[in-house]
PDB file of N, CA and C in Angstrom:
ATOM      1  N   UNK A   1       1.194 -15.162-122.334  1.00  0.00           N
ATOM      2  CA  UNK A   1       1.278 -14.698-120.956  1.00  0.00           C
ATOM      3  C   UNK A   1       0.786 -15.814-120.029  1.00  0.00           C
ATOM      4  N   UNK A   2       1.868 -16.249-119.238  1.00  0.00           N
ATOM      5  CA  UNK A   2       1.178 -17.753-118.190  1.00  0.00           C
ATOM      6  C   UNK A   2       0.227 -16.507-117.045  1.00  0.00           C
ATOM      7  N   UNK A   3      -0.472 -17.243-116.027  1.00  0.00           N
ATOM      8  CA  UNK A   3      -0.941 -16.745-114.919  1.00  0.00           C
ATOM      9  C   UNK A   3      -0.261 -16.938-113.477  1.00  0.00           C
ATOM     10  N   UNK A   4      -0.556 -15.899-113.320  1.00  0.00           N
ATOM     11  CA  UNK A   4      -0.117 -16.076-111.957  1.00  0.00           C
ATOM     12  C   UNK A   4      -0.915 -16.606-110.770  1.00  0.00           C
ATOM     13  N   UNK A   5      -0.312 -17.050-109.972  1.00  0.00           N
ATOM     14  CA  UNK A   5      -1.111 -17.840-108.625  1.00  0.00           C
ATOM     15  C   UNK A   5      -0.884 -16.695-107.708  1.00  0.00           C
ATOM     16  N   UNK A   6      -2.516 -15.975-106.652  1.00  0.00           N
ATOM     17  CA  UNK A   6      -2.236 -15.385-106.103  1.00  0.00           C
ATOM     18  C   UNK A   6      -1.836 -16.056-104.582  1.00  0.00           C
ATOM     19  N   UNK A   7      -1.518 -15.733-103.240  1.00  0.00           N
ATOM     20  CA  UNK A   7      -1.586 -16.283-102.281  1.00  0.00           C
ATOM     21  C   UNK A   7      -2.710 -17.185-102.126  1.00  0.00           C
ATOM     22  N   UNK A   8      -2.295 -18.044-102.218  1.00  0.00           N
ATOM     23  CA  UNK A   8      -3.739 -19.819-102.119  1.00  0.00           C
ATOM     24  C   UNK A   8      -3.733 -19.007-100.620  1.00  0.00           C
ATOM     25  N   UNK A   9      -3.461 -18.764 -99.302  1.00  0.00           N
ATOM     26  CA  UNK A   9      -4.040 -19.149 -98.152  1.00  0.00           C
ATOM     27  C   UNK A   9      -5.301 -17.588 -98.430  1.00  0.00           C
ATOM     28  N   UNK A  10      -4.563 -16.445 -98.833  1.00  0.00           N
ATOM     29  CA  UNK A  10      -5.229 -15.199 -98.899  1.00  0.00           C
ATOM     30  C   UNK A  10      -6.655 -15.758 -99.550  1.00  0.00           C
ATOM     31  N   UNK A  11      -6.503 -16.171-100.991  1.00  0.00           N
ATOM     32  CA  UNK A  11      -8.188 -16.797-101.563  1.00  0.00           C
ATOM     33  C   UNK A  11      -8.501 -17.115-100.531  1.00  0.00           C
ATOM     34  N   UNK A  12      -7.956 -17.951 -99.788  1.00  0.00           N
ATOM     35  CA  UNK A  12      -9.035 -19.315 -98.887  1.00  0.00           C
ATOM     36  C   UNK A  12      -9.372 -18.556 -98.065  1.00  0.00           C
ATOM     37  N   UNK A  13      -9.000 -17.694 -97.293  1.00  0.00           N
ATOM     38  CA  UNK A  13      -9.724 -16.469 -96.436  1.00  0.00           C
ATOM     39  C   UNK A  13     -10.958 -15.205 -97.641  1.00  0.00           C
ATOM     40  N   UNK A  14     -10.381 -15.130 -98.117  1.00  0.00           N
ATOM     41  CA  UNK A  14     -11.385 -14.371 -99.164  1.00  0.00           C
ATOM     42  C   UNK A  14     -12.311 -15.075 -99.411  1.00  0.00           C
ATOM     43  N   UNK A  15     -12.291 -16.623 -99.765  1.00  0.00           N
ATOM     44  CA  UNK A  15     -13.348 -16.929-100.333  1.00  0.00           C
ATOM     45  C   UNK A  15     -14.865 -17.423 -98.998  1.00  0.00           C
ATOM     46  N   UNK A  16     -13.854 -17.844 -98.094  1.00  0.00           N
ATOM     47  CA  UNK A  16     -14.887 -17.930 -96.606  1.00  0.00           C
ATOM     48  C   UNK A  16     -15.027 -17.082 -95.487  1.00  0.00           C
ATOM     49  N   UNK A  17     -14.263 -15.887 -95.462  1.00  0.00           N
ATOM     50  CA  UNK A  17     -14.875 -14.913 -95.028  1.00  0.00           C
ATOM     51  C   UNK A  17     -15.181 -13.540 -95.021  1.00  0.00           C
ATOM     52  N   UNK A  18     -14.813 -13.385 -96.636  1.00  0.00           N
ATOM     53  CA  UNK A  18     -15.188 -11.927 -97.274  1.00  0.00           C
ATOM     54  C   UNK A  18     -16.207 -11.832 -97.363  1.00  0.00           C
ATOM     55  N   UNK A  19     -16.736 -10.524 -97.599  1.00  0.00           N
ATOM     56  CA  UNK A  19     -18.358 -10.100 -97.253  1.00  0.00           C
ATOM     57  C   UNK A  19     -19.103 -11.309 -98.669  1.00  0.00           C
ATOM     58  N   UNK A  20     -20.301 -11.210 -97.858  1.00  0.00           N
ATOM     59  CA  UNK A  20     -21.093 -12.396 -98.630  1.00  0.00           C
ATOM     60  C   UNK A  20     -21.575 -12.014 -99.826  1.00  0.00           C
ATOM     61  N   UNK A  21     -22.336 -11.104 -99.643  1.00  0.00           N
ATOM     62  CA  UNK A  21     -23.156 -10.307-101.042  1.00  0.00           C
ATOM     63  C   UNK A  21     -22.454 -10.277-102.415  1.00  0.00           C
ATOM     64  N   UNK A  22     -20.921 -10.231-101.946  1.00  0.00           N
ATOM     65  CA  UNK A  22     -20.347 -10.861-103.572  1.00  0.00           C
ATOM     66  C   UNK A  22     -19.124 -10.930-103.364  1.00  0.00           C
ATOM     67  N   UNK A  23     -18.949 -12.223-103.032  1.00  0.00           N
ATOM     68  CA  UNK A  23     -17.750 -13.173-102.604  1.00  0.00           C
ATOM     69  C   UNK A  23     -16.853 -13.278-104.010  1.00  0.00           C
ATOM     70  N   UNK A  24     -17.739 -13.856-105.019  1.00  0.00           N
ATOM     71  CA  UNK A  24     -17.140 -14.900-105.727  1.00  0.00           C
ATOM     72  C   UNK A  24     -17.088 -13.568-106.926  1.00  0.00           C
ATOM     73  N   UNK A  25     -17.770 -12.545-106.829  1.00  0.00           N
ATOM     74  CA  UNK A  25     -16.970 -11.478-107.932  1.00  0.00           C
ATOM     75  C   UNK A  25     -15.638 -10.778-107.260  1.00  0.00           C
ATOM     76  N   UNK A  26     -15.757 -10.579-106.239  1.00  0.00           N
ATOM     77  CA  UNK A  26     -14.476 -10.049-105.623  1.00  0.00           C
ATOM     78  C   UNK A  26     -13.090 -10.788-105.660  1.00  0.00           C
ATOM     79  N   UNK A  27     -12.999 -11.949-105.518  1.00  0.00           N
ATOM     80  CA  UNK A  27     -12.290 -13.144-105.790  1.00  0.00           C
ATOM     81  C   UNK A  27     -11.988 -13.086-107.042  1.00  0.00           C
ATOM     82  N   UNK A  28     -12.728 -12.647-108.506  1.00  0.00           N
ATOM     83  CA  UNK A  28     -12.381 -13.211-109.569  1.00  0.00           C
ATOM     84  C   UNK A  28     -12.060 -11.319-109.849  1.00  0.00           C
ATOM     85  N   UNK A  29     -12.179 -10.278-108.985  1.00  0.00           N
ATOM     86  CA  UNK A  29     -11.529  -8.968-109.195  1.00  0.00           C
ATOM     87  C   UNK A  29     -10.152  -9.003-108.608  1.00  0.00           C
ATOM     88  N   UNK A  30      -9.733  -9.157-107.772  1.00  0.00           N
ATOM     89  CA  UNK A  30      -8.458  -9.512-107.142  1.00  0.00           C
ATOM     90  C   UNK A  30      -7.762 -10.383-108.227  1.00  0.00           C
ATOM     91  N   UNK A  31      -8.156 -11.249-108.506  1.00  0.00           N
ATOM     92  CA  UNK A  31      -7.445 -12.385-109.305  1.00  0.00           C
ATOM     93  C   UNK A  31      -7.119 -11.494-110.760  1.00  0.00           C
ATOM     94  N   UNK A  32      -7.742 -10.891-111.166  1.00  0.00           N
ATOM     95  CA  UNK A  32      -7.710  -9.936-112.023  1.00  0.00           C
ATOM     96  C   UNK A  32      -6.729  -9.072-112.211  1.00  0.00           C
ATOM     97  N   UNK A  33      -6.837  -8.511-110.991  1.00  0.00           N
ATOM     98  CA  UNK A  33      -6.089  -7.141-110.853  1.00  0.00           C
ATOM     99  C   UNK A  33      -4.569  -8.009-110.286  1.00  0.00           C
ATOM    100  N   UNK A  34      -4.499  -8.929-109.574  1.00  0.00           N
ATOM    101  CA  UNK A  34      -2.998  -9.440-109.633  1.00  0.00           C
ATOM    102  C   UNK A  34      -2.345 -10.030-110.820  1.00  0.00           C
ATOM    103  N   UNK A  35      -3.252 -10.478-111.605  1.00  0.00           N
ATOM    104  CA  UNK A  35      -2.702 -10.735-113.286  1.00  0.00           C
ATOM    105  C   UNK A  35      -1.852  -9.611-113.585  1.00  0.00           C
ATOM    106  N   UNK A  36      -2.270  -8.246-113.355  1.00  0.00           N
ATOM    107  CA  UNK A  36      -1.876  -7.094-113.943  1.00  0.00           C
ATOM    108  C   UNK A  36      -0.541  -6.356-113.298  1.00  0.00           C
ATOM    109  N   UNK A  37       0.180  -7.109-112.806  1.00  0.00           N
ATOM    110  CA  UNK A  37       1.615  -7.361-111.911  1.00  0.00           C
ATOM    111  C   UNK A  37       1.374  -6.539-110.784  1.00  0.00           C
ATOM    112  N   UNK A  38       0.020  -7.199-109.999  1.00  0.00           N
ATOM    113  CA  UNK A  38      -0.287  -6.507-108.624  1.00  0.00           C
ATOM    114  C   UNK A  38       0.875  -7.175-107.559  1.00  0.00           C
ATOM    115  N   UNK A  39       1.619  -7.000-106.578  1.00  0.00           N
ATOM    116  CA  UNK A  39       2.116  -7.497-105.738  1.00  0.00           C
ATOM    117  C   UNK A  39       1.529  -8.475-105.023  1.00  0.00           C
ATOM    118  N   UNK A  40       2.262  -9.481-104.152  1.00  0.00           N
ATOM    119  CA  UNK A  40       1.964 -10.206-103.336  1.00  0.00           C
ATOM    120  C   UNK A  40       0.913  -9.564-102.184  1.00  0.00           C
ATOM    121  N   UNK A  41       2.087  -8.315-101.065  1.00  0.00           N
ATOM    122  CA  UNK A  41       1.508  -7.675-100.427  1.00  0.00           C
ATOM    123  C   UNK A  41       0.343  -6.658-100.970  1.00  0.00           C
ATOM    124  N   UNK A  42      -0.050  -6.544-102.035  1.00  0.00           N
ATOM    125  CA  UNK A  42      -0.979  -5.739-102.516  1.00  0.00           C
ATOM    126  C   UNK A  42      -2.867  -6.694-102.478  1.00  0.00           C
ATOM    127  N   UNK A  43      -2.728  -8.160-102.854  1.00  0.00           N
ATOM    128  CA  UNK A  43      -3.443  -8.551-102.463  1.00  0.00           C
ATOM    129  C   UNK A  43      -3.557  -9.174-101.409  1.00  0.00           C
ATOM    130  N   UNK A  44      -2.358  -9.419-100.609  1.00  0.00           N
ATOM    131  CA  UNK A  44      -2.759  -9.624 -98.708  1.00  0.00           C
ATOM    132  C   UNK A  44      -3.534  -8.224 -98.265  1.00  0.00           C
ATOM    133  N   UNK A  45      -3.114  -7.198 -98.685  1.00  0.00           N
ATOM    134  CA  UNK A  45      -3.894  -5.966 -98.012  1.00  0.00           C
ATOM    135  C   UNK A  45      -5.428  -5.834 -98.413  1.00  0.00           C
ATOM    136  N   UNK A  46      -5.944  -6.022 -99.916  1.00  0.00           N
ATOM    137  CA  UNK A  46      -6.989  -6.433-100.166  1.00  0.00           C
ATOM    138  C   UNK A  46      -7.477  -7.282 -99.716  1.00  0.00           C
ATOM    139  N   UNK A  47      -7.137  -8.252 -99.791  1.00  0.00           N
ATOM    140  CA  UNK A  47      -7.512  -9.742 -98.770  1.00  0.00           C
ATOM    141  C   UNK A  47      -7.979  -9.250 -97.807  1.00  0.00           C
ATOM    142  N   UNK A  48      -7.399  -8.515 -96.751  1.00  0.00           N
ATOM    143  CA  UNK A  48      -7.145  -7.911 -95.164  1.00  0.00           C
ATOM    144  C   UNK A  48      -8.652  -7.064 -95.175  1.00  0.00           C
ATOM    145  N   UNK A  49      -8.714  -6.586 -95.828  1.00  0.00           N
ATOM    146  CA  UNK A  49      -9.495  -5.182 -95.907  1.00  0.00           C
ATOM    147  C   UNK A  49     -10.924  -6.063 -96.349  1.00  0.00           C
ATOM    148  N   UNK A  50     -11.418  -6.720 -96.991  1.00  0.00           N
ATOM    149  CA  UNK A  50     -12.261  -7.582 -97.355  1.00  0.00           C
ATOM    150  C   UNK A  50     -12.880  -8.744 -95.932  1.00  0.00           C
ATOM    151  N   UNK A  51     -12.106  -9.328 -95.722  1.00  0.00           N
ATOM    152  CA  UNK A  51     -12.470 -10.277 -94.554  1.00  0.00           C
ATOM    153  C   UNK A  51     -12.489  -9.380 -93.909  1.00  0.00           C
ATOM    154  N   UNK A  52     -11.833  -7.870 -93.503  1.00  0.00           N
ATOM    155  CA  UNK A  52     -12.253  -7.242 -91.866  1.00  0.00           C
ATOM    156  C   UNK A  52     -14.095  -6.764 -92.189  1.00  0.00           C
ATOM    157  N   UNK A  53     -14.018  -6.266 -93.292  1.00  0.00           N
ATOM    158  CA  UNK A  53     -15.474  -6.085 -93.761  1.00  0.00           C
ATOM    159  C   UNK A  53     -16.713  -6.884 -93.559  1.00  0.00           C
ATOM    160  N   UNK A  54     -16.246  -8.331 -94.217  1.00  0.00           N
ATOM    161  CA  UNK A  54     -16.974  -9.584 -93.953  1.00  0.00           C
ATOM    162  C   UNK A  54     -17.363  -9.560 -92.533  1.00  0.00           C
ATOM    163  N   UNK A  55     -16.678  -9.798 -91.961  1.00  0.00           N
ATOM    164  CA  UNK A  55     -16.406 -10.289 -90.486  1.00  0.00           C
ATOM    165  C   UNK A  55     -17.041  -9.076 -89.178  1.00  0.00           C
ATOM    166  N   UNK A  56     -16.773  -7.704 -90.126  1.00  0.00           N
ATOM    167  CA  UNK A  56     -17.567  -6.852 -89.531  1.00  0.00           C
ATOM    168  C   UNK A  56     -18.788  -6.703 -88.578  1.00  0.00           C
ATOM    169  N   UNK A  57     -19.692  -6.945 -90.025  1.00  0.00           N
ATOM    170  CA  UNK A  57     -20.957  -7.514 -90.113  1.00  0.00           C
ATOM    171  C   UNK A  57     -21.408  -8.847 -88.921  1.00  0.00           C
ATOM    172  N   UNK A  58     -20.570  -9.798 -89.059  1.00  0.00           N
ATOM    173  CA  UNK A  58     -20.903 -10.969 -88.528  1.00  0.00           C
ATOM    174  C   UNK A  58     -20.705 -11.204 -86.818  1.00  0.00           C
ATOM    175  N   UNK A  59     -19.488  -9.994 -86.830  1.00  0.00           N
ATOM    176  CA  UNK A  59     -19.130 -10.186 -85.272  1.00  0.00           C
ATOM    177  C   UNK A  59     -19.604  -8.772 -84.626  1.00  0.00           C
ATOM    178  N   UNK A  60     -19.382  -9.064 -82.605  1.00  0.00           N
ATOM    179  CA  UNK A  60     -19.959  -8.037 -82.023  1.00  0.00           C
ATOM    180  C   UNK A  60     -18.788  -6.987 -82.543  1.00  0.00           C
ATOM    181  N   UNK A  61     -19.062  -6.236 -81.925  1.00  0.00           N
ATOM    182  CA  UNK A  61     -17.941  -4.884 -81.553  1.00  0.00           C
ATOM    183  C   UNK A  61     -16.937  -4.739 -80.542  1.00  0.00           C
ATOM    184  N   UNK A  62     -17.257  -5.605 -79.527  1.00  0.00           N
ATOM    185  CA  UNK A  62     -16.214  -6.129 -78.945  1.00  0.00           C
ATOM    186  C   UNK A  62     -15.314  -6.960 -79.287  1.00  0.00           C
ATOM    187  N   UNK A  63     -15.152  -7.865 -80.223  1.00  0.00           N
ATOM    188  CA  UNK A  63     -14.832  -8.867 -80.425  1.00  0.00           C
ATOM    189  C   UNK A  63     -13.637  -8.117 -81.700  1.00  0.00           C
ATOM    190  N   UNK A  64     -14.220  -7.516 -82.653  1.00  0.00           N
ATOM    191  CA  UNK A  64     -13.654  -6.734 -83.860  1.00  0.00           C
ATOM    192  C   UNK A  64     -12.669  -5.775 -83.612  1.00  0.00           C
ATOM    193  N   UNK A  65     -13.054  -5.185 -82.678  1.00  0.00           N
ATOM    194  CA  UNK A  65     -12.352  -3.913 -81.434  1.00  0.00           C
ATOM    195  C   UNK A  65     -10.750  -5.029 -81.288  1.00  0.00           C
ATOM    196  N   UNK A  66     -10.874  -6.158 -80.634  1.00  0.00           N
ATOM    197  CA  UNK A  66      -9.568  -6.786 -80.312  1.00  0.00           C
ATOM    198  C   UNK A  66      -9.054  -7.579 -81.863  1.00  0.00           C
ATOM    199  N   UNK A  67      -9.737  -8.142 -82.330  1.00  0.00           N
ATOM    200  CA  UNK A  67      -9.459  -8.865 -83.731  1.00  0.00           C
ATOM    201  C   UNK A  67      -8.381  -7.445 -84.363  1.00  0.00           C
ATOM    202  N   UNK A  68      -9.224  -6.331 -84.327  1.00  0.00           N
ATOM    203  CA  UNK A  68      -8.180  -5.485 -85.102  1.00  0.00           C
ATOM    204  C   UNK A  68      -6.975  -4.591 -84.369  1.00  0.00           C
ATOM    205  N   UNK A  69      -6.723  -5.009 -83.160  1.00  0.00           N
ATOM    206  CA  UNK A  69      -5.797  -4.658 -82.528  1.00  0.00           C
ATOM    207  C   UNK A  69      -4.737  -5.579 -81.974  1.00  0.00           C
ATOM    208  N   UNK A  70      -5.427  -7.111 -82.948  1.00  0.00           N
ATOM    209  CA  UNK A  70      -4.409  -7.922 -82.531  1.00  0.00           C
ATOM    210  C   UNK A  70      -3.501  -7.315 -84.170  1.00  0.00           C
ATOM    211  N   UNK A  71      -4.349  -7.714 -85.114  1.00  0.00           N
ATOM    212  CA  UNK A  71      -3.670  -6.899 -86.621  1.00  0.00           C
ATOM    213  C   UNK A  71      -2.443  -5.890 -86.559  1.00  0.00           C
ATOM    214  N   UNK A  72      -3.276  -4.605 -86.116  1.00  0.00           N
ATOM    215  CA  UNK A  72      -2.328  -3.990 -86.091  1.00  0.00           C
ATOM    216  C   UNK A  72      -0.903  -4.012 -85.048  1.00  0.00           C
ATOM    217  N   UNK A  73      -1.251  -5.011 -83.567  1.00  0.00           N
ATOM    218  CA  UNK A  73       0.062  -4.966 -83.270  1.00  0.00           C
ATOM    219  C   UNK A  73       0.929  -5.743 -83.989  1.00  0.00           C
ATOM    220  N   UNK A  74       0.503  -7.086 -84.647  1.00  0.00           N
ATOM    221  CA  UNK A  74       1.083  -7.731 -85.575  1.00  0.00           C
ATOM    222  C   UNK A  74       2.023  -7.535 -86.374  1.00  0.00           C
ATOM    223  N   UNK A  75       1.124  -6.044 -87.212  1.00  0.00           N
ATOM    224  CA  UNK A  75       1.776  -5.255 -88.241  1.00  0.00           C
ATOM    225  C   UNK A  75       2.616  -4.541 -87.627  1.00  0.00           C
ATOM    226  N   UNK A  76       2.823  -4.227 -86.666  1.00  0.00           N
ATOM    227  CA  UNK A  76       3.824  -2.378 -85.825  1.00  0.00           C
ATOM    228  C   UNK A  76       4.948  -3.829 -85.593  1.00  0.00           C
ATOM    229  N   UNK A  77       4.462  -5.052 -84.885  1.00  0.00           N
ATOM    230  CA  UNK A  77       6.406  -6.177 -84.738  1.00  0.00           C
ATOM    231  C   UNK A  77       6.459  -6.941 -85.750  1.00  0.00           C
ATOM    232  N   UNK A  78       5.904  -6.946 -86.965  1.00  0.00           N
ATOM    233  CA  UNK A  78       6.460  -7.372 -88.778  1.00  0.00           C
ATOM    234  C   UNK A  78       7.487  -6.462 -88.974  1.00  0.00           C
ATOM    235  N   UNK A  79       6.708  -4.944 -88.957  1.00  0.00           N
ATOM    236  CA  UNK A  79       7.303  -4.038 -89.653  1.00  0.00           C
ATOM    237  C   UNK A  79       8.844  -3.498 -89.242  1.00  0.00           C
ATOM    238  N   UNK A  80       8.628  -3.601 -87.762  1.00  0.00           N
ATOM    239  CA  UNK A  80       9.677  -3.515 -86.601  1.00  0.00           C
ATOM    240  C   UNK A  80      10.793  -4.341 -86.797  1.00  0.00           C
ATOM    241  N   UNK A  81      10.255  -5.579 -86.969  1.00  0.00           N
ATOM    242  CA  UNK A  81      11.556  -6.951 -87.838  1.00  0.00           C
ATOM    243  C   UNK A  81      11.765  -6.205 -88.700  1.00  0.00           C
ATOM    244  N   UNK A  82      10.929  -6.464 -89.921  1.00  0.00           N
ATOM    245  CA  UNK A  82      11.977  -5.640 -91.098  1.00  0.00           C
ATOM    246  C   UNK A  82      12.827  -4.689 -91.451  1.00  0.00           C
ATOM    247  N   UNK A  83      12.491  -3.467 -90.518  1.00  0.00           N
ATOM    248  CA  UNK A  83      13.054  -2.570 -90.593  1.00  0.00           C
ATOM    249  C   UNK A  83      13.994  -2.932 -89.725  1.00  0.00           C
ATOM    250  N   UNK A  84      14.646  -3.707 -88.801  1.00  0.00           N
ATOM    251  CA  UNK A  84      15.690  -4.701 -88.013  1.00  0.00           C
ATOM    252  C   UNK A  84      16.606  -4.821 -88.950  1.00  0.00           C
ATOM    253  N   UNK A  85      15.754  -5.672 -89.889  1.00  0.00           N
ATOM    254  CA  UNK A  85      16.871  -6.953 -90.477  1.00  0.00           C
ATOM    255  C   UNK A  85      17.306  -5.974 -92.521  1.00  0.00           C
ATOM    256  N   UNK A  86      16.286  -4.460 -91.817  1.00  0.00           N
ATOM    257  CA  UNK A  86      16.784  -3.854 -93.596  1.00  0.00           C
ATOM    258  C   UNK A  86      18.179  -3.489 -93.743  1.00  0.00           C
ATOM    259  N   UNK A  87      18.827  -3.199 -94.801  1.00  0.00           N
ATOM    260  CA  UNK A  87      19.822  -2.867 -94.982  1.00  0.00           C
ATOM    261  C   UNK A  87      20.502  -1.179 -94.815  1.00  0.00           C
ATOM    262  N   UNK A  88      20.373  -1.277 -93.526  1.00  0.00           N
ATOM    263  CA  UNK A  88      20.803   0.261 -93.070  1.00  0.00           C
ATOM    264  C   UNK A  88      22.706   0.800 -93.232  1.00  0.00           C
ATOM    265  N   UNK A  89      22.695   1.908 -94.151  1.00  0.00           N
ATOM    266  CA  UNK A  89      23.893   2.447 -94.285  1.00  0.00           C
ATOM    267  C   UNK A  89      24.726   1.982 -92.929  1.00  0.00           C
ATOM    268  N   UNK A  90      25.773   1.831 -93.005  1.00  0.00           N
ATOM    269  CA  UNK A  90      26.707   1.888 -91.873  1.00  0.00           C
ATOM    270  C   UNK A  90      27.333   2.984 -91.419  1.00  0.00           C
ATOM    271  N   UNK A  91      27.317   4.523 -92.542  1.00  0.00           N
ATOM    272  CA  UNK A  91      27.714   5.248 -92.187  1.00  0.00           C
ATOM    273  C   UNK A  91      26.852   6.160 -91.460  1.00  0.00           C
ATOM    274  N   UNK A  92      25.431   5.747 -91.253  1.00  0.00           N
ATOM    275  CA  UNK A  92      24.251   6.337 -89.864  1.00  0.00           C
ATOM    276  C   UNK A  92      25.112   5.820 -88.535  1.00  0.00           C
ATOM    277  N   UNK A  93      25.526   4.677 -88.293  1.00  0.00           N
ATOM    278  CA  UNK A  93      26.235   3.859 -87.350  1.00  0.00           C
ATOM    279  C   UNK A  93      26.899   4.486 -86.450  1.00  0.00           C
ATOM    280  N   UNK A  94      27.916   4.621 -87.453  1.00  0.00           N
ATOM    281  CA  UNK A  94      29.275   5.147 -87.417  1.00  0.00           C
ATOM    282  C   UNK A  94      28.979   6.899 -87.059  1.00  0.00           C
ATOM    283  N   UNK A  95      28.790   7.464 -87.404  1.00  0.00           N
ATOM    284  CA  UNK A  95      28.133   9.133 -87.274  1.00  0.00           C
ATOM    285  C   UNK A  95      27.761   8.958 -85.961  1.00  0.00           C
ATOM    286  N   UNK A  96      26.838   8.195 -85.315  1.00  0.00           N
ATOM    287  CA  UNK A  96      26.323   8.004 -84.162  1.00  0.00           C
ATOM    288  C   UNK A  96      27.447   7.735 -82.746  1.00  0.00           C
ATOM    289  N   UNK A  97      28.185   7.300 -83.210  1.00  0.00           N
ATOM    290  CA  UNK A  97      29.384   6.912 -82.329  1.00  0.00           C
ATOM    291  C   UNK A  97      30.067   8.180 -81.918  1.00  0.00           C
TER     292      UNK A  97
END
């Protein structure tokens, strides 16, 4: 069984700004659990969820308040593209006409 490489930029955020108290076991749990045919997006969301934690702690409440509302608008015009560019029946289209 070769290994898999998870997102190098996701580590590099995990490893400098996931919560401190245990960085470097969380890193080698993720790495773990993506061995075990975790998805890409499965450890960006872990990733996500880890640094907002980290970062929690470290920043005001004002600051976290916008950090996570830049996120989620992020996520609402990703998701908005994709669901754009998914492959929608033509016969919804057409019905509509």
């Amino acid at each position: 069984m070769s290994l898999r490489n998870p997102p190098r930029s996701a580590t590099w955020l995990l490893k400098h700004l996931g919560p401190r108290y245990r960085r470097e076991s969380l890193v080698g749990d993720l790495f773990e659990e993506y061995q075990r045919d975790r998805t890409r997006a499965w450890y960006w969301r872990q990733t996500a969820a880890a640094v907002l934690m980290g970062v929690r702690v470290r920043l005001p409440k004002f600051v976290l308040n916008v950090v996570l509302r830049v996120l989620i608008e992020m996520g609402i015009i990703v998701g908005g593209i994709a669901l754009a560019q998914s492959n929608v029946p033509h016969h919804h289209v057409e019905h509509m006409r």
